[in-house]
C-alpha atoms as a PDB file:
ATOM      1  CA  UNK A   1       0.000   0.000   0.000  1.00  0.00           C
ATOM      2  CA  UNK A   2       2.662   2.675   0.705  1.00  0.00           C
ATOM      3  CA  UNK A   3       4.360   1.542  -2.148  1.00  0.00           C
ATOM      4  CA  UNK A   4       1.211   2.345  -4.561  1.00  0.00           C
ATOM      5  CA  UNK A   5       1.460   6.001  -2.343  1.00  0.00           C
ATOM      6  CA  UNK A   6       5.028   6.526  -3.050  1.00  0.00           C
ATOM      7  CA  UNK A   7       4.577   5.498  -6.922  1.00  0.00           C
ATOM      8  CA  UNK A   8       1.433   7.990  -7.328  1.00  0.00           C
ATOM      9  CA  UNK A   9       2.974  10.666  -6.004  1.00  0.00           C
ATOM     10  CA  UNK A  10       6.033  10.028  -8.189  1.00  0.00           C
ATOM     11  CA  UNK A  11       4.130   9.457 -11.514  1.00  0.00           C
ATOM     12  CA  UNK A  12       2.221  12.616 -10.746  1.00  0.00           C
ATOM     13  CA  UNK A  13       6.045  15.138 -10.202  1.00  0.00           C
ATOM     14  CA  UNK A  14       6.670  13.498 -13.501  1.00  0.00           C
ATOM     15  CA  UNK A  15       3.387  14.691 -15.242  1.00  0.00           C
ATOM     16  CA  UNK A  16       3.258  17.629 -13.216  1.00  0.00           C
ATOM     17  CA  UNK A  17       7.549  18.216 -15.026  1.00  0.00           C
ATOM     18  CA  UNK A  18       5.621  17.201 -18.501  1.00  0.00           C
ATOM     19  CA  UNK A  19       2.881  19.542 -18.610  1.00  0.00           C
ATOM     20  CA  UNK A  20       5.104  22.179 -17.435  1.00  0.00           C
ATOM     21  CA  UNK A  21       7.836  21.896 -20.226  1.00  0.00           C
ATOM     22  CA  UNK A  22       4.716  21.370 -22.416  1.00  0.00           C
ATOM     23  CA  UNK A  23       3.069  24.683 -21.663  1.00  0.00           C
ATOM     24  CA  UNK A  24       6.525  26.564 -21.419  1.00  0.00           C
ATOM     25  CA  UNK A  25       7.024  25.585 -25.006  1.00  0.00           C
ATOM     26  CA  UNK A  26       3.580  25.930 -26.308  1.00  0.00           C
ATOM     27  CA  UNK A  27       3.520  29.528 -24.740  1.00  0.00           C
ATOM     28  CA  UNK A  28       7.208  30.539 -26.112  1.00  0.00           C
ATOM     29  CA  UNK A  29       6.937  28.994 -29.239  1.00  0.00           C
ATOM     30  CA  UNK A  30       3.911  28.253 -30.317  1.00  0.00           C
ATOM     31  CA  UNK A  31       1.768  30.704 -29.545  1.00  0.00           C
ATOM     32  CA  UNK A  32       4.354  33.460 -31.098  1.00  0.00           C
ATOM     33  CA  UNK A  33       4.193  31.273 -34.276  1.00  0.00           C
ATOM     34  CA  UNK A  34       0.828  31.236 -34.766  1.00  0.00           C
ATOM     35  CA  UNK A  35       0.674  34.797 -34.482  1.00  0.00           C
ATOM     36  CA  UNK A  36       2.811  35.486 -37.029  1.00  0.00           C
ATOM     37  CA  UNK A  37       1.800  32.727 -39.326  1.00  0.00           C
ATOM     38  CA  UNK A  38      -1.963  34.310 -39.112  1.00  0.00           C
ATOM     39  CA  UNK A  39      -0.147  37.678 -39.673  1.00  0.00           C
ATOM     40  CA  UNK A  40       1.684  36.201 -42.846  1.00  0.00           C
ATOM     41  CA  UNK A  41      -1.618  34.632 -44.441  1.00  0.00           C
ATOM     42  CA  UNK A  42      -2.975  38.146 -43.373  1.00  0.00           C
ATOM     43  CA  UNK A  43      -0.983  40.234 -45.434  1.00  0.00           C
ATOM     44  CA  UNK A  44      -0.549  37.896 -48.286  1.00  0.00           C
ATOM     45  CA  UNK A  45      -4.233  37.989 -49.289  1.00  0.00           C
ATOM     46  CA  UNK A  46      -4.132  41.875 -48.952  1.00  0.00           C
ATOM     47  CA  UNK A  47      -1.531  41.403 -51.330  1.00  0.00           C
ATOM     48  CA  UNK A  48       1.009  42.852 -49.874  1.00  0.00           C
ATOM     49  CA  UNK A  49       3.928  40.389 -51.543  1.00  0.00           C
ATOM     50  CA  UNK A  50       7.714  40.367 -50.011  1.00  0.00           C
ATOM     51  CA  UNK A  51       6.073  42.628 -46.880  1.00  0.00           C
ATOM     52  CA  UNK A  52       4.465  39.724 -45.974  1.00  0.00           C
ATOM     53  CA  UNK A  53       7.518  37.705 -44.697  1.00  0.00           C
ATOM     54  CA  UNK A  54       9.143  41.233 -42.826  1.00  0.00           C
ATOM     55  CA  UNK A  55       5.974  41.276 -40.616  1.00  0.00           C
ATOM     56  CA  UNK A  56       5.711  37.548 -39.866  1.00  0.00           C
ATOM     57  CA  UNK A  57       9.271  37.882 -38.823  1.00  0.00           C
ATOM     58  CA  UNK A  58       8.296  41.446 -36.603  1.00  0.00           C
ATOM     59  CA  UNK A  59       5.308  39.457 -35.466  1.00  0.00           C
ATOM     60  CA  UNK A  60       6.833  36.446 -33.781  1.00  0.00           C
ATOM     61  CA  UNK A  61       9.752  38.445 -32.191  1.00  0.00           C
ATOM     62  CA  UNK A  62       7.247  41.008 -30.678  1.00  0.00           C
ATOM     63  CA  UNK A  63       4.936  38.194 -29.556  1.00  0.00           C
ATOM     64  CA  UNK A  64       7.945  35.926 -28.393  1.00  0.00           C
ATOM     65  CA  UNK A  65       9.132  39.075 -26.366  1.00  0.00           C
ATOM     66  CA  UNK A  66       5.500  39.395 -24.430  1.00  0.00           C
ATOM     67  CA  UNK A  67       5.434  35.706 -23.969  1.00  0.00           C
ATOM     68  CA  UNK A  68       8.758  35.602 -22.759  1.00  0.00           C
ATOM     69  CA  UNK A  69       8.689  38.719 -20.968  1.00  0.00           C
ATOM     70  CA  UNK A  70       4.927  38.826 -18.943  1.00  0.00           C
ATOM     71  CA  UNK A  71       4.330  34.872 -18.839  1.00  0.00           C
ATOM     72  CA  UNK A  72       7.242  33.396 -17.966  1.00  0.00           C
ATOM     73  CA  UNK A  73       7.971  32.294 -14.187  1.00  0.00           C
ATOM     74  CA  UNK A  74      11.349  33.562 -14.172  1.00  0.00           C
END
């Protein structure tokens, strides 16, 4: 029985470290990303041509800067 206790409560640090690294990288990453990539498809059907890739690039450095900056726990 206290070994069931002991193994719970280690399987749950472990998916308690998963989900963590998970939402760390979701939030730096991918959120940033998506941004910009809805940015990109934004201006390419206004038709804005080569500007298109200078503000998915200015959109996912911004974005990766407040994610980084206002959600991290460091």
């Amino acid at each position: 029985m206290a070994d069931d206790a002991a193994q719970r409560a280690m399987d749950a640090q472990e998916h308690k470290k998963n989900y963590d690294s998970v939402m760390k990288v979701g939030t730096q990453f991918g959120v940033p990303f998506l941004l910009a990539l809805t940015m990109f498809f934004t201006q390419l059907t206004m038709g804005h041509g080569l500007w298109s890739v200078f503000w998915f690039i200015v959109t996912y450095l911004f974005s990766w800067y407040v994610v980084k900056t206002f959600f991290s726990a460091h």
